[in-house]
C-alpha atoms as a PDB file:
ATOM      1  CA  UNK A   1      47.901  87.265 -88.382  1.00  0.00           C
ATOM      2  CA  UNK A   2      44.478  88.488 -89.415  1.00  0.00           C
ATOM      3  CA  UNK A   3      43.137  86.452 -86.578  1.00  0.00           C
ATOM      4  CA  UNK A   4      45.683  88.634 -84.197  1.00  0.00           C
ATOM      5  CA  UNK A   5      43.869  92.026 -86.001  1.00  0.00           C
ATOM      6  CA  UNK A   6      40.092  90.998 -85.781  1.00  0.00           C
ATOM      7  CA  UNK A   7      40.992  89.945 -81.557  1.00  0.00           C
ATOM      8  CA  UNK A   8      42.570  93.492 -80.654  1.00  0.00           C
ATOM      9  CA  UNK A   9      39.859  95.559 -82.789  1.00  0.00           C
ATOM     10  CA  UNK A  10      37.019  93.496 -80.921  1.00  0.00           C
ATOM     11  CA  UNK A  11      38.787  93.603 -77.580  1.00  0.00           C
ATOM     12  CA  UNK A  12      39.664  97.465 -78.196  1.00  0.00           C
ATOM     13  CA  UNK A  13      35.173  98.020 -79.001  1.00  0.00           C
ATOM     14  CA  UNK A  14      33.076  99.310 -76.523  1.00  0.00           C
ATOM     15  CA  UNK A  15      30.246  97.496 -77.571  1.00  0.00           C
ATOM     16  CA  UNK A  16      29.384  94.459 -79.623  1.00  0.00           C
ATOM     17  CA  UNK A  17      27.678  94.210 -82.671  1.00  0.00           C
ATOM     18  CA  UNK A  18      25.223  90.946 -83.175  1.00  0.00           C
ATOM     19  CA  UNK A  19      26.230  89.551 -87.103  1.00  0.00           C
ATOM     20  CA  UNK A  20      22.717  87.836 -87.950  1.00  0.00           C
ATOM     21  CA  UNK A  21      22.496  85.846 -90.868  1.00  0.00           C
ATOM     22  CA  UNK A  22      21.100  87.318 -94.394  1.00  0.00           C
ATOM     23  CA  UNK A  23      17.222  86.540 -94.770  1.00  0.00           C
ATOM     24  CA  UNK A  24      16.129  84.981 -98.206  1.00  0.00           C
ATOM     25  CA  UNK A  25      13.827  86.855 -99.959  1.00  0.00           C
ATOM     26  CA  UNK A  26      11.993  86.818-103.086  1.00  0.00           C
ATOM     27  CA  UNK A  27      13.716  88.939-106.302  1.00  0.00           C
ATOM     28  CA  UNK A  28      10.117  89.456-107.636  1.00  0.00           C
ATOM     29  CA  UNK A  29       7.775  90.336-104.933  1.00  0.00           C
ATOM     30  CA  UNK A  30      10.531  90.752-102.057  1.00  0.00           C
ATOM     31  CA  UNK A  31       8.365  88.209-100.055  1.00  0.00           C
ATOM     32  CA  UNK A  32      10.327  86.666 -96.952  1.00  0.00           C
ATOM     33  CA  UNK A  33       7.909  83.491 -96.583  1.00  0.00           C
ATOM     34  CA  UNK A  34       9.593  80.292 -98.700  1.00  0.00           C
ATOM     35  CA  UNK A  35       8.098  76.787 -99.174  1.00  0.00           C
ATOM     36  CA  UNK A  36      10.797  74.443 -98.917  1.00  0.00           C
ATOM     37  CA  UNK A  37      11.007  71.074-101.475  1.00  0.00           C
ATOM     38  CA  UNK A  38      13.311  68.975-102.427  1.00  0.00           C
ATOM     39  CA  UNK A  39      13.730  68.014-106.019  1.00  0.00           C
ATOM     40  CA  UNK A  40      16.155  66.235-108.366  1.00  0.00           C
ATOM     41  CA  UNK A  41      17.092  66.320-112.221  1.00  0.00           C
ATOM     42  CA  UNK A  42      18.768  63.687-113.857  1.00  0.00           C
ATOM     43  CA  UNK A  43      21.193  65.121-116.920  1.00  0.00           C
ATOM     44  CA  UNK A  44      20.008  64.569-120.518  1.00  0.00           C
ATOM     45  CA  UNK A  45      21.614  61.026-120.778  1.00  0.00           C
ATOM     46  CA  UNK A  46      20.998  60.367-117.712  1.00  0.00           C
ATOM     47  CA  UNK A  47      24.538  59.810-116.332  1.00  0.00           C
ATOM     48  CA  UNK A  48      24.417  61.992-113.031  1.00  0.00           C
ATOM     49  CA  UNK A  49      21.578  63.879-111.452  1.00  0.00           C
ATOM     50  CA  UNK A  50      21.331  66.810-109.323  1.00  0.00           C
ATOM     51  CA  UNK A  51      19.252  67.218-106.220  1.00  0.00           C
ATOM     52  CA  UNK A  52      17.863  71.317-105.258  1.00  0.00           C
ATOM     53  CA  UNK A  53      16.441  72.513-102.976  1.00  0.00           C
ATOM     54  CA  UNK A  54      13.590  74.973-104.177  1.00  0.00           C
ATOM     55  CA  UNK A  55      12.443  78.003-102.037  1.00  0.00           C
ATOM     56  CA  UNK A  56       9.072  78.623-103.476  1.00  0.00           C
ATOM     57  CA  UNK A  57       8.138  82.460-102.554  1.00  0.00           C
ATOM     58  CA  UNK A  58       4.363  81.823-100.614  1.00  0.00           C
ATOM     59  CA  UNK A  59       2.883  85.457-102.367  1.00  0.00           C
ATOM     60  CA  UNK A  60       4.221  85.073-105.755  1.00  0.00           C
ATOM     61  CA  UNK A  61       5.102  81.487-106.360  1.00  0.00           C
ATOM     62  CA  UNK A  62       8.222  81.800-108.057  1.00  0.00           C
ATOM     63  CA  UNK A  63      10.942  79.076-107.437  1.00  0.00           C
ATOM     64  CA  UNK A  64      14.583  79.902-106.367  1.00  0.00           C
ATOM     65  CA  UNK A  65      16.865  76.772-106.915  1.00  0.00           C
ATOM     66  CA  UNK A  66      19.265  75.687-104.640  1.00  0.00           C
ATOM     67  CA  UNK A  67      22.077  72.944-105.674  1.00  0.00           C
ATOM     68  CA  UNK A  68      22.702  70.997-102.616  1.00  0.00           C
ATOM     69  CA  UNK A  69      26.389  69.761-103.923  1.00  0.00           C
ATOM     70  CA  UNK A  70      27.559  70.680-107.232  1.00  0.00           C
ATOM     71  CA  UNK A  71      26.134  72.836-109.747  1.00  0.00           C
ATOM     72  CA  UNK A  72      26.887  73.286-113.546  1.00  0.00           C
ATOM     73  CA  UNK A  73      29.564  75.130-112.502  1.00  0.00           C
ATOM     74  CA  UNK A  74      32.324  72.449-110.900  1.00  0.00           C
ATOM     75  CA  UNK A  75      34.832  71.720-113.233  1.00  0.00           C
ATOM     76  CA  UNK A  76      36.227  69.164-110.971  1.00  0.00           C
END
C-alpha cells in the first residue's frame, strides 16, 4: 500500500529529486578522505573472530570501525 502512496506522490511531482548516498566523514576533524583496511580480532578465548573494516581519516588519523557481519550486538 505504501508502495501505491510513494508511485502517485512521485508521478503527481513536477520535478525529481536525485537521493545521493550519505558521505563518511570524520567525527573529529570532519575530513571526507578515508584509508580503507581490513582487519580482524579474534575474541578473548579465541572461539570466533570478527573481521572490520577501518576507515582511517587521511588529516587526523583516527580509525572508524566497521563490522563486516556481526557485531557485539547480535544476540542471535
Amino acid at each position: 500500500m505504501t508502495d501505491s502512496i510513494a508511485l502517485v506522490a512521485l508521478s503527481a511531482a513536477s520535478t525529481l529529486i536525485a537521493v545521493t548516498a550519505p558521505q563518511l566523514a570524520c567525527p573529529l576533524c570532519h575530513g571526507t578522505e578515508f584509508q580503507q583496511e581490513e582487519s580482524r580480532q579474534d575474541s578473548r578465548w579465541g572461539f570466533t573472530s570478527h573481521r572490520m573494516t577501518l576507515m582511517i581519516c587521511v588529516r587526523c588519523r583516527y580509525v572508524l570501525h566497521f563490522y563486516d557481519r556481526h557485531s557485539i550486538f547480535d544476540f542471535d
